[in-house]
PDB file of N, CA and C in Angstrom:
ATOM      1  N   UNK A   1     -66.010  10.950  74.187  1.00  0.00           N
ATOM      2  CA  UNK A   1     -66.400  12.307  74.571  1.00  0.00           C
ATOM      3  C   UNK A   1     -66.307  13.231  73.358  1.00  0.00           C
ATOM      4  N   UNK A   2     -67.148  13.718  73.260  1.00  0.00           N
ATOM      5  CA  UNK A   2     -67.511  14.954  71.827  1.00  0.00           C
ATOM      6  C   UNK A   2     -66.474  15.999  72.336  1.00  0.00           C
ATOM      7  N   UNK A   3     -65.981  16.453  71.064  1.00  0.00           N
ATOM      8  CA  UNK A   3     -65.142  17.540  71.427  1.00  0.00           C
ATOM      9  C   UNK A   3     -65.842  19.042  71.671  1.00  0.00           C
ATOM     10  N   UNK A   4     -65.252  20.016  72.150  1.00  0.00           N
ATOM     11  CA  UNK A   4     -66.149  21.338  72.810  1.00  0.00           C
ATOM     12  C   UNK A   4     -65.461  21.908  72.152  1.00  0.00           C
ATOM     13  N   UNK A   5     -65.986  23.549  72.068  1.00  0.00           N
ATOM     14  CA  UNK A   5     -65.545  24.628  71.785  1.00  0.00           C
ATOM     15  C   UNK A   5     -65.419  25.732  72.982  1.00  0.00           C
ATOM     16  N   UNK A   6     -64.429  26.041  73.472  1.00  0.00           N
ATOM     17  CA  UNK A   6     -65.246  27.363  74.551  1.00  0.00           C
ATOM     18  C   UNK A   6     -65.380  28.576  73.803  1.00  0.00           C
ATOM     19  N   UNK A   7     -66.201  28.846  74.403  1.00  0.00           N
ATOM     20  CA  UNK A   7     -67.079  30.355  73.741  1.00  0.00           C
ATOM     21  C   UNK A   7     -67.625  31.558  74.754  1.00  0.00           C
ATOM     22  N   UNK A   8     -66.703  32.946  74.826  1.00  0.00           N
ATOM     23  CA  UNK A   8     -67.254  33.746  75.707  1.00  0.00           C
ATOM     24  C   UNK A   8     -67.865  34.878  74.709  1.00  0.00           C
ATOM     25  N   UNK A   9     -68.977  35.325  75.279  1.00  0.00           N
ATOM     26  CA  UNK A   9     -69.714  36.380  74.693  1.00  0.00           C
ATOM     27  C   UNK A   9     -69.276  37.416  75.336  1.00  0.00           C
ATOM     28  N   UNK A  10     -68.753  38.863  75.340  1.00  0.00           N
ATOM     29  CA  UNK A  10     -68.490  39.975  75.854  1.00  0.00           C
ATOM     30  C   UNK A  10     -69.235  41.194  75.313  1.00  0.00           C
ATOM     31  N   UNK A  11     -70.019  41.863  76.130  1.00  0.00           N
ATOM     32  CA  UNK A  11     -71.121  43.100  75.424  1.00  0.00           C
ATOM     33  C   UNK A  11     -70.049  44.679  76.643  1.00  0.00           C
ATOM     34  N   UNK A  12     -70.426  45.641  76.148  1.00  0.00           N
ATOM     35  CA  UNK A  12     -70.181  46.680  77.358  1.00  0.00           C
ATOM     36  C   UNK A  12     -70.182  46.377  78.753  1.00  0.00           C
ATOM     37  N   UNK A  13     -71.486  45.933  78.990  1.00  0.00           N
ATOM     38  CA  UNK A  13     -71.716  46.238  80.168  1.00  0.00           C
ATOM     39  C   UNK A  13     -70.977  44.515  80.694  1.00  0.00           C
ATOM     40  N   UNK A  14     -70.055  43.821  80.150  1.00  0.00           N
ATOM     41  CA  UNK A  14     -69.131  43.052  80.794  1.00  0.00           C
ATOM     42  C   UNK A  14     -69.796  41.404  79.892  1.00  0.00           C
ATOM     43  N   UNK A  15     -69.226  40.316  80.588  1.00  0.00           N
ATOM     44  CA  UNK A  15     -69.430  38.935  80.198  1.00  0.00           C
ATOM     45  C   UNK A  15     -70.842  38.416  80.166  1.00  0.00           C
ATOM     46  N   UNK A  16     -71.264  38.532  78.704  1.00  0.00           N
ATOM     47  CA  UNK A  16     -72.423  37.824  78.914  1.00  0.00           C
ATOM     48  C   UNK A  16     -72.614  36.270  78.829  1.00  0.00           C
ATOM     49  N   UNK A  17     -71.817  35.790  77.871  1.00  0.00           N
ATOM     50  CA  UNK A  17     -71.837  34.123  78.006  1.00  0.00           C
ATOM     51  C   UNK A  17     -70.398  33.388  77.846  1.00  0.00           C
ATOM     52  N   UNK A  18     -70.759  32.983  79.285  1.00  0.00           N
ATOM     53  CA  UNK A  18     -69.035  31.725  78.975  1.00  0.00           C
ATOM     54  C   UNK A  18     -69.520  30.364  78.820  1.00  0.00           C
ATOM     55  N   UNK A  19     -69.071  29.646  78.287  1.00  0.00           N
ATOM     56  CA  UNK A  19     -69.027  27.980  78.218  1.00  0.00           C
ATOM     57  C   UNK A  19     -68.407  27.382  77.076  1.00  0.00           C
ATOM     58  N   UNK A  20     -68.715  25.644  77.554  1.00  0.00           N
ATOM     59  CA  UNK A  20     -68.009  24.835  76.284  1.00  0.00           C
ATOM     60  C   UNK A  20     -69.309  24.581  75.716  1.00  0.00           C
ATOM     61  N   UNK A  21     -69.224  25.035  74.742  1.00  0.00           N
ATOM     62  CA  UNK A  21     -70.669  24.559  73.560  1.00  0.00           C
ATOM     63  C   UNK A  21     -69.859  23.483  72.253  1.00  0.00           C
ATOM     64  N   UNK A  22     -70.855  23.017  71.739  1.00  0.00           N
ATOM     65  CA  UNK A  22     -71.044  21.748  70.488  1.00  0.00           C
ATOM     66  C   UNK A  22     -70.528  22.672  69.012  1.00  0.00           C
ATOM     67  N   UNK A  23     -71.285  23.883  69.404  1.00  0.00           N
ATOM     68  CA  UNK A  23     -70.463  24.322  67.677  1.00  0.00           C
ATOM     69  C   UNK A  23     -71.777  26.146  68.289  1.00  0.00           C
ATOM     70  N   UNK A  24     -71.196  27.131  66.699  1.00  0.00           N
ATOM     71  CA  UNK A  24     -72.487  27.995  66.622  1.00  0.00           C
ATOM     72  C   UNK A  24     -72.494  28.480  65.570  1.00  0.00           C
ATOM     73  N   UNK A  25     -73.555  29.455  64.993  1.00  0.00           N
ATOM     74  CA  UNK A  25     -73.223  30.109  63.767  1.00  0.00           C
ATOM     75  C   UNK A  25     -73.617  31.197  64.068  1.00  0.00           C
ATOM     76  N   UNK A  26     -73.069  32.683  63.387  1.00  0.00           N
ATOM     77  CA  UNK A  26     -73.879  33.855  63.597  1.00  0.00           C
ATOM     78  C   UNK A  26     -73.480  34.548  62.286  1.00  0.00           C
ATOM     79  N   UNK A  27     -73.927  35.648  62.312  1.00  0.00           N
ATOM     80  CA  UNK A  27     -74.298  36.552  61.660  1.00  0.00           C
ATOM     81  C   UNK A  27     -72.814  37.396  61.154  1.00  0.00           C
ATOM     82  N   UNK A  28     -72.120  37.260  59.872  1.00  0.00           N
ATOM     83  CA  UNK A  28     -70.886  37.548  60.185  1.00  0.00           C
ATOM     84  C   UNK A  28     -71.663  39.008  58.513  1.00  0.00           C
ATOM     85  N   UNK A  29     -70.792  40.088  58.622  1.00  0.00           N
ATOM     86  CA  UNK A  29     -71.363  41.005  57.593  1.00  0.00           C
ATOM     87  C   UNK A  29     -71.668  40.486  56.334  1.00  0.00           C
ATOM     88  N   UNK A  30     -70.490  39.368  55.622  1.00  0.00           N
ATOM     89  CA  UNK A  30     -71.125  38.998  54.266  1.00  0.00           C
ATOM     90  C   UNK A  30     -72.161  37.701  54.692  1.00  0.00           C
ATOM     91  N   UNK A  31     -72.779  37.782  55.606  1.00  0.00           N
ATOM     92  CA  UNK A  31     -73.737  35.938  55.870  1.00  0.00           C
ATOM     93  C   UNK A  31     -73.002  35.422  56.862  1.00  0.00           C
ATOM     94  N   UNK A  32     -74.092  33.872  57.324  1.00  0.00           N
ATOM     95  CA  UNK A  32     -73.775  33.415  58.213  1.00  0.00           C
ATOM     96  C   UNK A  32     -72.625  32.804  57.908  1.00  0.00           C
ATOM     97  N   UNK A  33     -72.110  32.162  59.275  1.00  0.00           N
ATOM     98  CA  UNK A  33     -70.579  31.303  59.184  1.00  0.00           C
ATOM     99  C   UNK A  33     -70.969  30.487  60.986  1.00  0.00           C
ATOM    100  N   UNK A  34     -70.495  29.411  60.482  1.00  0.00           N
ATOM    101  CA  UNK A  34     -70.762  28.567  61.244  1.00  0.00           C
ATOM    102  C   UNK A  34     -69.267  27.765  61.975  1.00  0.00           C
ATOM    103  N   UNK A  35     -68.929  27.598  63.226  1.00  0.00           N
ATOM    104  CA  UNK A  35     -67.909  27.482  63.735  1.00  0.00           C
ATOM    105  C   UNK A  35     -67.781  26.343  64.573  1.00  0.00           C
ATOM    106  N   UNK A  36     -67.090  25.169  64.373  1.00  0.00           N
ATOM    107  CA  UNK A  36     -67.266  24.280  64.922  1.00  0.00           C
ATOM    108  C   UNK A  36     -65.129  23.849  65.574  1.00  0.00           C
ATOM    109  N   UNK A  37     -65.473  22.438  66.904  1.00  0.00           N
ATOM    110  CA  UNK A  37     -64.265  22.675  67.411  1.00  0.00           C
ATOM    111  C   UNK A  37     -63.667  22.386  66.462  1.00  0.00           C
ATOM    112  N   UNK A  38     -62.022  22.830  66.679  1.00  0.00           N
ATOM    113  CA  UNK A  38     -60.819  22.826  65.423  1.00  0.00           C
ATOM    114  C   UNK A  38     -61.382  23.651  64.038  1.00  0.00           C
ATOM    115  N   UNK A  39     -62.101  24.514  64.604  1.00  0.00           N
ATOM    116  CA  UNK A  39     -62.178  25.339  63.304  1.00  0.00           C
ATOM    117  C   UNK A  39     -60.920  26.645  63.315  1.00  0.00           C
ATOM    118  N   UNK A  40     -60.581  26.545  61.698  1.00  0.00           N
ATOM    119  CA  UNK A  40     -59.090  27.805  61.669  1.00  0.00           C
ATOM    120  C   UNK A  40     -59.568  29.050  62.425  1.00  0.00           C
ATOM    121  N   UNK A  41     -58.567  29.560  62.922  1.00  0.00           N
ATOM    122  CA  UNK A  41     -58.162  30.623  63.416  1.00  0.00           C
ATOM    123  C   UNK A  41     -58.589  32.037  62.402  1.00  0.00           C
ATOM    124  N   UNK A  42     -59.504  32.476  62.947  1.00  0.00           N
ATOM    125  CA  UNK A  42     -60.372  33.764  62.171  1.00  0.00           C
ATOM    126  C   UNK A  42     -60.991  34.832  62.978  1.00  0.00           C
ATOM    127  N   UNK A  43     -60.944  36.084  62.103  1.00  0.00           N
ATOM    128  CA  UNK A  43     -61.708  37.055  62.675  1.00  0.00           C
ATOM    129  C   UNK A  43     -62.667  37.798  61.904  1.00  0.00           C
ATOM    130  N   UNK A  44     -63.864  37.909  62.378  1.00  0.00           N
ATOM    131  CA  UNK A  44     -64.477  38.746  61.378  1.00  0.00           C
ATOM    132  C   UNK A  44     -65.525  39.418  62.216  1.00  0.00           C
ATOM    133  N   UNK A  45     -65.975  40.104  61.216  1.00  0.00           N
ATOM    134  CA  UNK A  45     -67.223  41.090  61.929  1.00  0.00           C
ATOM    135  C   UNK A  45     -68.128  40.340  62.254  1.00  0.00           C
ATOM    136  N   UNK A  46     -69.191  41.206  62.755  1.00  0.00           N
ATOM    137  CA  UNK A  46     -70.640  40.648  63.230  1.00  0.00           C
ATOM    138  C   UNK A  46     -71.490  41.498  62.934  1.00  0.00           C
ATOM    139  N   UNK A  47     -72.401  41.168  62.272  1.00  0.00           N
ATOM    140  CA  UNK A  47     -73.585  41.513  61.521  1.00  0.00           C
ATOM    141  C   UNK A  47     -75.066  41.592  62.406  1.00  0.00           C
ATOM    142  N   UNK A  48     -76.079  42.005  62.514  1.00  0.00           N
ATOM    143  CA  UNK A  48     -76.898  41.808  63.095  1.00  0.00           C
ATOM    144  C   UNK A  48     -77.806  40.630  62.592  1.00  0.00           C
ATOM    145  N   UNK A  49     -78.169  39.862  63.644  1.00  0.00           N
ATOM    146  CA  UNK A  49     -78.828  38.389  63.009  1.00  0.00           C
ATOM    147  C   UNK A  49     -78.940  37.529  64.309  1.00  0.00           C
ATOM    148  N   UNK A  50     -79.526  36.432  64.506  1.00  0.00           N
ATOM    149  CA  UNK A  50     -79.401  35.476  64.873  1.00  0.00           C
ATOM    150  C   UNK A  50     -78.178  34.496  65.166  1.00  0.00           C
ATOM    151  N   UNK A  51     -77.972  34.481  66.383  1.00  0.00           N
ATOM    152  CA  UNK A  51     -76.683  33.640  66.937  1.00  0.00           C
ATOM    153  C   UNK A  51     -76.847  32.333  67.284  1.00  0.00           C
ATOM    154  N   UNK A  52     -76.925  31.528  66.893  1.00  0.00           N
ATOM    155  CA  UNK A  52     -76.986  29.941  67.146  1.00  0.00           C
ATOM    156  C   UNK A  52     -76.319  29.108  68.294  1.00  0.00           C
ATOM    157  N   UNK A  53     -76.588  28.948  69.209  1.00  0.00           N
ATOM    158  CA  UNK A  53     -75.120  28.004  70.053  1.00  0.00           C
ATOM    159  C   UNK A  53     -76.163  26.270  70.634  1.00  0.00           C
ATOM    160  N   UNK A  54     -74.994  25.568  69.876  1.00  0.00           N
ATOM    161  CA  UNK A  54     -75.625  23.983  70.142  1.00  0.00           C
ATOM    162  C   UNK A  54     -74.807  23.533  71.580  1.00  0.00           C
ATOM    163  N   UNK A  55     -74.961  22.912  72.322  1.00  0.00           N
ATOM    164  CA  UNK A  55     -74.544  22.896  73.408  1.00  0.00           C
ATOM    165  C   UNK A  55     -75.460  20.938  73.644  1.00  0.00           C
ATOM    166  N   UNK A  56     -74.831  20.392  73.867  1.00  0.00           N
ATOM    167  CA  UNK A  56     -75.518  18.971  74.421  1.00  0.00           C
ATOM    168  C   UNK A  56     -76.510  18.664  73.731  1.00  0.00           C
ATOM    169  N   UNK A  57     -77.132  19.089  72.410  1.00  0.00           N
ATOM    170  CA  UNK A  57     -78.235  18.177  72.070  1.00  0.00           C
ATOM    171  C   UNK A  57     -79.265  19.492  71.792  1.00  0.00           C
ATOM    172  N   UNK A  58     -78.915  20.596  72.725  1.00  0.00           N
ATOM    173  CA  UNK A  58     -79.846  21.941  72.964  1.00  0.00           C
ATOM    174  C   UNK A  58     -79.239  23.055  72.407  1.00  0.00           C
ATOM    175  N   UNK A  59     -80.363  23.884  72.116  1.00  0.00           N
ATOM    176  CA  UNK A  59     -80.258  25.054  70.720  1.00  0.00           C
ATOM    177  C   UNK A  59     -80.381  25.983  71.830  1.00  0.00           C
ATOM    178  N   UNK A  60     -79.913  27.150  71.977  1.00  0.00           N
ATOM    179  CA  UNK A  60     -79.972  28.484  72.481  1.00  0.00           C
ATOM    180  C   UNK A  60     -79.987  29.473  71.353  1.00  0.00           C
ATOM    181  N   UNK A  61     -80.597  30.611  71.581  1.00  0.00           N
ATOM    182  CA  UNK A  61     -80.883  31.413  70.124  1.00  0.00           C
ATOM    183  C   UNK A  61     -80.562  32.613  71.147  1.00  0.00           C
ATOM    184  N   UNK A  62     -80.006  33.835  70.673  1.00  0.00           N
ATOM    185  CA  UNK A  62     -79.435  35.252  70.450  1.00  0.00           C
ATOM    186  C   UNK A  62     -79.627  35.970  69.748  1.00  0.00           C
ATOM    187  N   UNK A  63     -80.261  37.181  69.481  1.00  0.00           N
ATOM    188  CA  UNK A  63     -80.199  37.926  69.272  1.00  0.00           C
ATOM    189  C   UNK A  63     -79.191  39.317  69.107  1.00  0.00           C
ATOM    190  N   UNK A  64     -77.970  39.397  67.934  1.00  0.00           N
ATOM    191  CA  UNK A  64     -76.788  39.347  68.092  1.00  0.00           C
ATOM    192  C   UNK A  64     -76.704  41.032  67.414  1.00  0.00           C
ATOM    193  N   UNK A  65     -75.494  42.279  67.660  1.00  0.00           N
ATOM    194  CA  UNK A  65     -75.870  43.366  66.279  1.00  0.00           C
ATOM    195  C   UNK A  65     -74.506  44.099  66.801  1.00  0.00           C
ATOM    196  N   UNK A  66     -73.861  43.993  65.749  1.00  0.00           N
ATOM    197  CA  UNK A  66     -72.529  44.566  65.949  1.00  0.00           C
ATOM    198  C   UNK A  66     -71.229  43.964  66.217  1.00  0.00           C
ATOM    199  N   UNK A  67     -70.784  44.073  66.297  1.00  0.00           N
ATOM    200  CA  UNK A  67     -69.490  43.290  66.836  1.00  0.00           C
ATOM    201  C   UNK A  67     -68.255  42.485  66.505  1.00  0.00           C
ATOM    202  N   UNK A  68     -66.906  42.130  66.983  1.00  0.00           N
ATOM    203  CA  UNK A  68     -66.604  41.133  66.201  1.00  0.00           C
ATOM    204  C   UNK A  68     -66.133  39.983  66.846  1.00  0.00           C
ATOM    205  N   UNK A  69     -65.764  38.750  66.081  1.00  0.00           N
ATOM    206  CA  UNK A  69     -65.390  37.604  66.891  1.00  0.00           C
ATOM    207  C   UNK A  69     -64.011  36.922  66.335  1.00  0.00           C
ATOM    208  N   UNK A  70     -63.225  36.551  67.143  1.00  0.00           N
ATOM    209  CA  UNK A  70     -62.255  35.937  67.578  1.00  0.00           C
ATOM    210  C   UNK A  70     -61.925  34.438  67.444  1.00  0.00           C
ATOM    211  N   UNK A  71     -61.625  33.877  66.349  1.00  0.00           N
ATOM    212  CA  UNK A  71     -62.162  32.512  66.770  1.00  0.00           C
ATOM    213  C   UNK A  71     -60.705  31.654  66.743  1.00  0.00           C
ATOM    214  N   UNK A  72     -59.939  31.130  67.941  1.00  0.00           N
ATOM    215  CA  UNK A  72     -58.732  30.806  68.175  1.00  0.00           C
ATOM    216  C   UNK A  72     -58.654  29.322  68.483  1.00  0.00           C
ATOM    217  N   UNK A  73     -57.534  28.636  68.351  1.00  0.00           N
ATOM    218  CA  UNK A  73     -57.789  26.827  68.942  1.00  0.00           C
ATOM    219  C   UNK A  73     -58.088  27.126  70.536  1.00  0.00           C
ATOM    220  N   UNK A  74     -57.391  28.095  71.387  1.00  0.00           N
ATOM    221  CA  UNK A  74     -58.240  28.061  72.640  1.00  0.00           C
ATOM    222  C   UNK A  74     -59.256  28.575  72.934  1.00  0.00           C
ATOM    223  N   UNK A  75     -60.093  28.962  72.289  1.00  0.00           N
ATOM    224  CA  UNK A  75     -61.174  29.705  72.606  1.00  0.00           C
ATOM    225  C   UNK A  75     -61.696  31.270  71.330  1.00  0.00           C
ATOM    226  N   UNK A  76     -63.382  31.111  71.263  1.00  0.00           N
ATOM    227  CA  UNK A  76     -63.817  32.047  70.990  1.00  0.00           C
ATOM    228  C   UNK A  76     -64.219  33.129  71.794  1.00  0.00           C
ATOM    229  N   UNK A  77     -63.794  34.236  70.757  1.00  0.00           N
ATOM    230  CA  UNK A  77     -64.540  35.463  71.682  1.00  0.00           C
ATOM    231  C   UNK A  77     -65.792  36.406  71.121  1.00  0.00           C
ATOM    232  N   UNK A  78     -66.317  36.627  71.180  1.00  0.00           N
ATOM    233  CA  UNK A  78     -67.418  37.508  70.441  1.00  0.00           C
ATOM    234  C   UNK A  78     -67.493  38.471  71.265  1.00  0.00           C
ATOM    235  N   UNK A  79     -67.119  39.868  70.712  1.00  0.00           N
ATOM    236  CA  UNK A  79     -67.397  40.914  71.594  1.00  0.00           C
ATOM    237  C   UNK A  79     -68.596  41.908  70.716  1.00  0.00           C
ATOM    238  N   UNK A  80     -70.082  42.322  71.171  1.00  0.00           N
ATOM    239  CA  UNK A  80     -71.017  42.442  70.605  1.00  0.00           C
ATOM    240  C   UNK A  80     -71.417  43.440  71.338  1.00  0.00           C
ATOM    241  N   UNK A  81     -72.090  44.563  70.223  1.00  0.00           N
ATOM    242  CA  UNK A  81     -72.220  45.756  70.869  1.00  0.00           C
ATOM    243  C   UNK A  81     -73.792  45.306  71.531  1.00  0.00           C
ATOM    244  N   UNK A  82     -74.387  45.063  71.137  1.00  0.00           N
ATOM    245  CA  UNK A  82     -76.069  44.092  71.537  1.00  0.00           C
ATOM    246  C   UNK A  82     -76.162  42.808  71.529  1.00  0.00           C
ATOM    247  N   UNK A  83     -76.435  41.841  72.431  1.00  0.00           N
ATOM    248  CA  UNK A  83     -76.775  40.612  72.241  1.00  0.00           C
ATOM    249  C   UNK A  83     -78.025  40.656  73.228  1.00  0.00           C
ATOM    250  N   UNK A  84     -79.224  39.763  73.162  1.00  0.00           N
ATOM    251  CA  UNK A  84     -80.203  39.326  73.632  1.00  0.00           C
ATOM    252  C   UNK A  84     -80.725  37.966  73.880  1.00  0.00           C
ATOM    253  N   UNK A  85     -81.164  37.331  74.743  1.00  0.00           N
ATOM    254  CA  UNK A  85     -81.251  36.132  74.754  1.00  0.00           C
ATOM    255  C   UNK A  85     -82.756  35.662  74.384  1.00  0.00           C
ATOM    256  N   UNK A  86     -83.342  34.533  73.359  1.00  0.00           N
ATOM    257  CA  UNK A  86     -84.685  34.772  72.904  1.00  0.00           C
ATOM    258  C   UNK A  86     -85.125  33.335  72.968  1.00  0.00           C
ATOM    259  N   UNK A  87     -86.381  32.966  72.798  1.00  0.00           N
ATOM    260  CA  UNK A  87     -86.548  31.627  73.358  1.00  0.00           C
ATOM    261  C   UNK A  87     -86.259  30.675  72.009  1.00  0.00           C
ATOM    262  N   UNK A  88     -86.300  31.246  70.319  1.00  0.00           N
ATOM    263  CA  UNK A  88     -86.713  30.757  70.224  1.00  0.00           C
ATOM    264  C   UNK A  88     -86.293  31.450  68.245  1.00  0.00           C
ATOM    265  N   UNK A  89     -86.334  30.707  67.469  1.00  0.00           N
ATOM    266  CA  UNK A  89     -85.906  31.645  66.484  1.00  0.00           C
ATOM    267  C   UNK A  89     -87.023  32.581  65.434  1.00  0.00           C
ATOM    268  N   UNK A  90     -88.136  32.126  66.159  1.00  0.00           N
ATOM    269  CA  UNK A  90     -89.340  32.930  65.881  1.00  0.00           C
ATOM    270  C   UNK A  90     -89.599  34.163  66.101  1.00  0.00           C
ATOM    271  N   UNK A  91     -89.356  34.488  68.137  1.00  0.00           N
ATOM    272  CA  UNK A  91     -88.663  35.374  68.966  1.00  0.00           C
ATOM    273  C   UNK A  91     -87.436  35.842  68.327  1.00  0.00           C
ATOM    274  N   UNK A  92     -86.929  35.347  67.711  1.00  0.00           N
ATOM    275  CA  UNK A  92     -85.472  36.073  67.299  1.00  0.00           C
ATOM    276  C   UNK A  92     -86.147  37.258  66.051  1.00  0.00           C
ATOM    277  N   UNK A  93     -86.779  36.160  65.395  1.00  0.00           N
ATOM    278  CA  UNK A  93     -87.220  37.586  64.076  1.00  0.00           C
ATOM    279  C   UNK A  93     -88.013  39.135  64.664  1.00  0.00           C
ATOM    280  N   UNK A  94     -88.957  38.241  65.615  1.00  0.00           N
ATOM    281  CA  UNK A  94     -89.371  39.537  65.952  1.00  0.00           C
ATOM    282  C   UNK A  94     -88.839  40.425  66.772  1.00  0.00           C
ATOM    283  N   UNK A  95     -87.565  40.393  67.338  1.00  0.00           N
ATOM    284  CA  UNK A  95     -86.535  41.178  68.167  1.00  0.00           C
ATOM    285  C   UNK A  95     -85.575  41.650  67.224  1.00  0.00           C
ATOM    286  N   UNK A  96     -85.987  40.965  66.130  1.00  0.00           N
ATOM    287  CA  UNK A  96     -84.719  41.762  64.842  1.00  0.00           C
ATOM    288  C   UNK A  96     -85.457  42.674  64.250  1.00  0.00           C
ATOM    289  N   UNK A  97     -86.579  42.511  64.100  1.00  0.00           N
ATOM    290  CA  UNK A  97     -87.553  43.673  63.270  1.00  0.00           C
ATOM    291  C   UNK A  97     -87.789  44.628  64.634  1.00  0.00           C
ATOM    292  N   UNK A  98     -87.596  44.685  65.653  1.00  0.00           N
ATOM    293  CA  UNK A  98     -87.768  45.492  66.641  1.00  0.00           C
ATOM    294  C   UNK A  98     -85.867  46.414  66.628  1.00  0.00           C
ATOM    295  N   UNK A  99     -84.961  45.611  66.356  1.00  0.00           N
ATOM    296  CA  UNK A  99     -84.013  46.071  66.667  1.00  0.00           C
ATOM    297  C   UNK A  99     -84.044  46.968  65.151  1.00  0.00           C
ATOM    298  N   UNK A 100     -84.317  47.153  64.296  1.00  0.00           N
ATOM    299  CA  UNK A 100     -84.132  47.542  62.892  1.00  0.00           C
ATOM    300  C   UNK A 100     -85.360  48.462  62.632  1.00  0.00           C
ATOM    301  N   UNK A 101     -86.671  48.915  63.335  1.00  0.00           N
ATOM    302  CA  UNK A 101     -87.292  49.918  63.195  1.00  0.00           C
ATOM    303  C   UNK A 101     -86.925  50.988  63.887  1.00  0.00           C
ATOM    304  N   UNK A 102     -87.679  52.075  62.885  1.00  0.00           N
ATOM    305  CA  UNK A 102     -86.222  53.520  63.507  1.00  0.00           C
ATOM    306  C   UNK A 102     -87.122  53.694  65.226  1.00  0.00           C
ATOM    307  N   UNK A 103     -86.158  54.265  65.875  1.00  0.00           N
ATOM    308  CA  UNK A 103     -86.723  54.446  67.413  1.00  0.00           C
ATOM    309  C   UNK A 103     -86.440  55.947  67.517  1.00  0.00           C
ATOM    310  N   UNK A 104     -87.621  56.576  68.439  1.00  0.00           N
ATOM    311  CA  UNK A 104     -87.515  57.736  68.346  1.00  0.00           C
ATOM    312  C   UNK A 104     -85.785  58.243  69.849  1.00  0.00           C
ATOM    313  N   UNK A 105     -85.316  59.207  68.989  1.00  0.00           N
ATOM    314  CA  UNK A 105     -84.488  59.324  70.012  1.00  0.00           C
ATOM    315  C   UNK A 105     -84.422  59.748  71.513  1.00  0.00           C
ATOM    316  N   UNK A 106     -85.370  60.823  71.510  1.00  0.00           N
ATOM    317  CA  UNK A 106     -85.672  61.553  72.937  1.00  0.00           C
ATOM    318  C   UNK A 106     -84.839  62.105  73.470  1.00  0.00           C
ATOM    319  N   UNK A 107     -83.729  62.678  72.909  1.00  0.00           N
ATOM    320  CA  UNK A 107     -82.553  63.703  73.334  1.00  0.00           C
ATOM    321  C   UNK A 107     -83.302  64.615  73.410  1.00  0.00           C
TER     322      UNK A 107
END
């Protein structure tokens, strides 16, 4: 049996992803960093970028911007001011160039 990682995603508006996934990488402020099980005990920011999670063989992609993560022998946490779920890392660029053009405010 492959070893797991559990991994919860937490945004404002409450829990966006729990499970045991294969490994992930995201977007940490100086570049990516990639986290696999028995990886040391760390914390760092979160950068806006692309979130990776391998899970059984299967890629899930995120759309990730802000935040920071937790990464402990029992469990990761990522708490993220934006995350999005995208099909695809093609979809990811173009939800990053959407998240990064100025938006008008409307106050």
């Amino acid at each position: 049996m492959a070893m797991s990682l559990n991994l919860k995603i937490m945004t404002p508006q409450g829990t966006f992803f729990e499970g045991d996934i294969e490994s992930f990488s995201a977007p940490g402020i100086n570049g990516y960093f990639g986290v696999l099980p028995s990886h040391a005990p760390m914390i760092s920011g979160i950068g806006k970028g692309v979130l990776k999670i391998d899970t059984e063989g299967n890629s899930q992609y995120y759309v990730i911007s802000g935040g920071v993560a937790e990464i402990k022998s029992e469990g990761t946490i990522i708490l993220a001011d934006i995350v999005k779920k995208v099909e695809g890392p093609d979809e990811a660029d173009i939800e990053l160039e959407e998240l990064e053009s100025p938006t008008p405010t409307g106050h």
